[in-house]
N, C-alpha and C. Protein backbone atom coordinates (compact mmCIF):
# COMPACT_ATOMS: atom_id res chain seq x y z
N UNK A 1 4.50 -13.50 8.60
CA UNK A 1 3.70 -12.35 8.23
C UNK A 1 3.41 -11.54 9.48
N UNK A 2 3.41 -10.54 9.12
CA UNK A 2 3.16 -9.37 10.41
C UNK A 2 1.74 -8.72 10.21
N UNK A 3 1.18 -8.30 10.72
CA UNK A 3 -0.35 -7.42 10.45
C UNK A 3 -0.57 -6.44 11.39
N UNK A 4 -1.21 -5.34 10.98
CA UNK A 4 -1.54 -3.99 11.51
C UNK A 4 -2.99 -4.09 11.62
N UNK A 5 -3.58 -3.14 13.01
CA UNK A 5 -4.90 -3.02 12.62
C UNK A 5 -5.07 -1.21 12.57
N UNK A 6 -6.16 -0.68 12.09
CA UNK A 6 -6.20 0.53 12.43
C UNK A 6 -6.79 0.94 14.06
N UNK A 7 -6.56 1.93 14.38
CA UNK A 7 -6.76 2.09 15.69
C UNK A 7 -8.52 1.84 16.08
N UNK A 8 -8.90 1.12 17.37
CA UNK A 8 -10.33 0.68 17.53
C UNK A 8 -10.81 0.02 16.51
N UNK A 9 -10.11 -1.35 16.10
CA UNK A 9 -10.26 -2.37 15.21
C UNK A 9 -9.59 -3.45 15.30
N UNK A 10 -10.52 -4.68 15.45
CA UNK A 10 -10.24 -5.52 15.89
C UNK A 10 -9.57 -6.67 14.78
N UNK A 11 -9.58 -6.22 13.66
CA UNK A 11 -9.16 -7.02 12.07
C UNK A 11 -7.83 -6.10 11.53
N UNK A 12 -7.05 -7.28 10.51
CA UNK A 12 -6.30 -6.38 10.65
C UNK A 12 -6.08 -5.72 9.05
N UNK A 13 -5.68 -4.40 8.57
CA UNK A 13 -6.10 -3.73 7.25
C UNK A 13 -4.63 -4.00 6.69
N UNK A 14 -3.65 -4.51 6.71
CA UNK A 14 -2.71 -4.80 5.99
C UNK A 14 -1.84 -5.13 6.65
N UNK A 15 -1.10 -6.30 6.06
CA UNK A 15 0.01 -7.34 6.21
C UNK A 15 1.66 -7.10 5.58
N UNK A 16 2.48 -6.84 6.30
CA UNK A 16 3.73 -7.39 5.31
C UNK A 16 4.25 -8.57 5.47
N UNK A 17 3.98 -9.44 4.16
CA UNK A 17 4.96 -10.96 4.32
C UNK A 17 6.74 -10.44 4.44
N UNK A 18 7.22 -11.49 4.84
CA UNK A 18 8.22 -11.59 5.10
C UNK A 18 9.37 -11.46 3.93
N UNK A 19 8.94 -11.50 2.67
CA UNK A 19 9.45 -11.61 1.09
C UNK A 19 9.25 -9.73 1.14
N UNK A 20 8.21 -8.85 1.90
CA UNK A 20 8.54 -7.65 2.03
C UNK A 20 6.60 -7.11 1.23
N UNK A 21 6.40 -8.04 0.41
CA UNK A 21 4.93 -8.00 -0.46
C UNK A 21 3.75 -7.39 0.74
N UNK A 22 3.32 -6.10 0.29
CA UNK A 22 2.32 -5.56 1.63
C UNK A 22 1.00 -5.96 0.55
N UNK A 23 0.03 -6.53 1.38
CA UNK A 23 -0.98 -6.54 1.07
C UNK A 23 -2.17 -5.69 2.03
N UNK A 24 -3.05 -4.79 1.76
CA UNK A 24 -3.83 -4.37 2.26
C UNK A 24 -5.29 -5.11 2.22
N UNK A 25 -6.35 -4.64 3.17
CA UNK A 25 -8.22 -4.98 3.29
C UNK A 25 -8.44 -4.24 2.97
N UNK A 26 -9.57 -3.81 2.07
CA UNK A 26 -10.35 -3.23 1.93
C UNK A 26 -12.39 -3.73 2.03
N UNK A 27 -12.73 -2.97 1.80
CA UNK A 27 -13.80 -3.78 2.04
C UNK A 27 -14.16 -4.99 1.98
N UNK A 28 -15.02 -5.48 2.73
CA UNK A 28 -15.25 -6.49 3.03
C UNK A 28 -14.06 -7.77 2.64
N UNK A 29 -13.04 -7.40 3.73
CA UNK A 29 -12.04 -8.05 3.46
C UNK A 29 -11.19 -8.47 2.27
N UNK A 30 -11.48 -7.89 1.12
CA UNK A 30 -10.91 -7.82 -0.10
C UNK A 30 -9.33 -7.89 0.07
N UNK A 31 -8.03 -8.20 -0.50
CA UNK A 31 -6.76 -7.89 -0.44
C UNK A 31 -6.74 -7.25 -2.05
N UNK A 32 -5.66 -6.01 -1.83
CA UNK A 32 -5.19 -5.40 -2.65
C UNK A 32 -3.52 -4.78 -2.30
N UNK A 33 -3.20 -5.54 -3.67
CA UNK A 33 -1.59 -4.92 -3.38
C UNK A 33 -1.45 -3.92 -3.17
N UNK A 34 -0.75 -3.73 -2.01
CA UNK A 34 0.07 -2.16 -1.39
C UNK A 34 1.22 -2.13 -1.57
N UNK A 35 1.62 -2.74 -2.50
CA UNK A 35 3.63 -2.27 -2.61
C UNK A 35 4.89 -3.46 -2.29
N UNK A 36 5.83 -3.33 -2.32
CA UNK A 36 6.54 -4.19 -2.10
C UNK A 36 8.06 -3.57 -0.83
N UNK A 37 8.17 -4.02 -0.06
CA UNK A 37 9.80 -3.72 0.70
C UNK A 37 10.77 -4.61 0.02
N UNK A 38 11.88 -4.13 -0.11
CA UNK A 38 13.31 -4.73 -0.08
C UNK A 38 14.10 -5.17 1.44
N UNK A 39 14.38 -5.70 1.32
CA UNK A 39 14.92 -6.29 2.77
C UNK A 39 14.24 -6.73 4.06
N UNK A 40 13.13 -6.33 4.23
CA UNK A 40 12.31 -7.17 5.13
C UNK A 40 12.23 -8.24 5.71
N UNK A 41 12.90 -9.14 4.88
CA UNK A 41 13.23 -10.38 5.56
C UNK A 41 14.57 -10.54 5.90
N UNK A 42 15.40 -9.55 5.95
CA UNK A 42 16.81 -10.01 6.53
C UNK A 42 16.70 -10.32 8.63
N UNK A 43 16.21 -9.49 8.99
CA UNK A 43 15.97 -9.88 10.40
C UNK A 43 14.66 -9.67 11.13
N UNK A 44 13.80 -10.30 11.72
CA UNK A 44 12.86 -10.43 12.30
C UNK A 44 12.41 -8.40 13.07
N UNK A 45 13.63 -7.74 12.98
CA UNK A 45 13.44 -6.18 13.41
C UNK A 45 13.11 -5.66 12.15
N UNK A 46 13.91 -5.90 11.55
CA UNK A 46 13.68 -4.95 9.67
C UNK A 46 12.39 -5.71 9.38
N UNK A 47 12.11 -6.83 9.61
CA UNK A 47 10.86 -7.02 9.23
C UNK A 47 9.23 -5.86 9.98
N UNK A 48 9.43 -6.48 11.43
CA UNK A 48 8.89 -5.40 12.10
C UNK A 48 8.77 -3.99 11.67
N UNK A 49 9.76 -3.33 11.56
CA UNK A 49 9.99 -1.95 11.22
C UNK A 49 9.66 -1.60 9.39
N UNK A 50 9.32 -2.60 9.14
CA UNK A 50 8.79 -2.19 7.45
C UNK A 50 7.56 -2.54 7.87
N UNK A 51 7.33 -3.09 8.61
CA UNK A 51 6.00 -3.16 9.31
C UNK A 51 4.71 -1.29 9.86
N UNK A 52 5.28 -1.39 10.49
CA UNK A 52 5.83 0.10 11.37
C UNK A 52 5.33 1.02 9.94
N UNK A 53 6.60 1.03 9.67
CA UNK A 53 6.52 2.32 8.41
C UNK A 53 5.75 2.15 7.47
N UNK A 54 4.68 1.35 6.98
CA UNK A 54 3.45 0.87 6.29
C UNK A 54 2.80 1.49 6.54
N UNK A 55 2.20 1.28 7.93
CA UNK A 55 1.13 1.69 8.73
C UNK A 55 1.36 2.92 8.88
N UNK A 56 2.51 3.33 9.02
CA UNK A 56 2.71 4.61 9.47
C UNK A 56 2.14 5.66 7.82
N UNK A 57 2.64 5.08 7.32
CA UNK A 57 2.55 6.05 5.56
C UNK A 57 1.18 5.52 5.17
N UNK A 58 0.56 4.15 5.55
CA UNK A 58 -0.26 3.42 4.88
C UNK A 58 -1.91 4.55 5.64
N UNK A 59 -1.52 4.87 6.74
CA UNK A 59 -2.30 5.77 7.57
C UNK A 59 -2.85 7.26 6.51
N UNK A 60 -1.60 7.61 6.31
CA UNK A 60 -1.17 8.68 5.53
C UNK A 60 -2.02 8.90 4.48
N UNK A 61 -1.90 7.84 3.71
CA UNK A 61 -2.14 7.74 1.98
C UNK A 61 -3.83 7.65 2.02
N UNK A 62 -4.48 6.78 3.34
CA UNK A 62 -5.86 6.34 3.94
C UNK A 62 -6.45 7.72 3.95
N UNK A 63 -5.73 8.80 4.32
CA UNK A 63 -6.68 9.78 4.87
C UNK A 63 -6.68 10.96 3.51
N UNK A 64 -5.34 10.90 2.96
CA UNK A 64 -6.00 11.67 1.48
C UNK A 64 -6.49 11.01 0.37
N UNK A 65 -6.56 9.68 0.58
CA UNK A 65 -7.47 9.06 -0.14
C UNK A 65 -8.86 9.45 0.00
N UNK A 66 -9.45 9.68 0.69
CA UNK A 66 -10.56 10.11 1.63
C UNK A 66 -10.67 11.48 1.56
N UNK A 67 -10.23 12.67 1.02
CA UNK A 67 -10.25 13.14 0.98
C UNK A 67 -10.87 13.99 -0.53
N UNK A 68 -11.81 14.87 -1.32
CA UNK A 68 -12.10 14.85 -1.92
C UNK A 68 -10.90 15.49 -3.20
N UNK A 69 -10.38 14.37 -3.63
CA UNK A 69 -9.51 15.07 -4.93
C UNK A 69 -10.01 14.02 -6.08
N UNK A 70 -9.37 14.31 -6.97
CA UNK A 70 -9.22 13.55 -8.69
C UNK A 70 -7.60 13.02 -8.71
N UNK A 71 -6.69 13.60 -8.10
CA UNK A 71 -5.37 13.15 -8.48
C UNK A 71 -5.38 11.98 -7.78
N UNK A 72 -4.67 10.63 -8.32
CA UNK A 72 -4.49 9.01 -7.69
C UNK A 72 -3.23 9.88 -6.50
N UNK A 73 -3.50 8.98 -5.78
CA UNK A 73 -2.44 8.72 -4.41
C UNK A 73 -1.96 7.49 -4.33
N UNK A 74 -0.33 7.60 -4.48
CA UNK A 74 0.34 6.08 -3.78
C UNK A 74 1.32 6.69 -3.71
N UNK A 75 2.49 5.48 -3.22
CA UNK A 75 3.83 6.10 -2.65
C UNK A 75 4.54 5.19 -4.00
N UNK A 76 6.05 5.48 -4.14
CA UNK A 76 6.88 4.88 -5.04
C UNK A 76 8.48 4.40 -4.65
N UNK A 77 8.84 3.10 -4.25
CA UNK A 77 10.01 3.29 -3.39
C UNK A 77 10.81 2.67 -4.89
N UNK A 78 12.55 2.83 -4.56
CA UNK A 78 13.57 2.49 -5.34
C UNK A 78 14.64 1.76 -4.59
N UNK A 79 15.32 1.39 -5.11
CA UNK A 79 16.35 0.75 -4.74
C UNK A 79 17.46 2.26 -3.84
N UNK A 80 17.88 2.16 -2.74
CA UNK A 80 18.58 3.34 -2.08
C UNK A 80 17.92 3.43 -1.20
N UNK A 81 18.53 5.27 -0.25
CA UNK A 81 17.68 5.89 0.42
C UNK A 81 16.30 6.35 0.46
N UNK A 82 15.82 6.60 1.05
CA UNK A 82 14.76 7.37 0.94
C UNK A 82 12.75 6.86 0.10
N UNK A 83 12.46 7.69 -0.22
CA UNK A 83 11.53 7.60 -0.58
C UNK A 83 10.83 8.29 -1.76
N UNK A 84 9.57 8.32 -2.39
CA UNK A 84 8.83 9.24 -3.20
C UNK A 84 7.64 9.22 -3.35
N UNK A 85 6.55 10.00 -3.34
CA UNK A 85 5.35 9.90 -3.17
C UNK A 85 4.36 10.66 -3.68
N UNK A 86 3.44 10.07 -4.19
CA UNK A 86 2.92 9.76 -5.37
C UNK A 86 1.97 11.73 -5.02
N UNK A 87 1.73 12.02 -3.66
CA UNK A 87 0.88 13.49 -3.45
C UNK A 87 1.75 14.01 -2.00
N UNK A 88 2.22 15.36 -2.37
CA UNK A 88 2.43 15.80 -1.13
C UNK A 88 2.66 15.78 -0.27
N UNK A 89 3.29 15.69 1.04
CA UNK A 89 2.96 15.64 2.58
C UNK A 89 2.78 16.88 3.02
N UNK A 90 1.68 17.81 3.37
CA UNK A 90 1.21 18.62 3.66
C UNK A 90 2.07 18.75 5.47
């Protein structure tokens, strides 16, 4: 398992196991599913790097979550390239 913290934090707000399963913290240490990767466990880098790109989007999704709307926010991955997501990238 790999773990991220957010920046000036000493805990860490979400994990990807090695099966690719991201789990996030939320308050008071709560876990809530954040999604799943495909391939993550083929090499200790692809693991890392689905790592990486979590945090990186998981950052993302944190701050328009936080933001005052009504529409849900998440991301949606598929089998292939690329990506899809659930609001915008401004």
């Amino acid at each position: 398992m790999l773990h991220a913290s957010l920046p000036g934090e000493a805990t860490a707000w979400l994990t990807v196991a090695q099966s690719g399963a991201v789990i996030r913290y939320v308050e008071e240490g709560e876990r809530e599913p954040f999604g799943v990767w495909l391939g993550c466990g083929v090499t200790p880098r692809a693991h890392q790097t689905c790592t990486l790109v979590t945090h990186l989007l998981g950052l993302r999704i944190r701050k328009l979550e936080r933001q005052t709307t009504t529409e849900p926010v998440g991301l949606g991955f598929g089998s292939g390239l690329g990506f899809g997501a659930g609001a915008p990238f401004p």
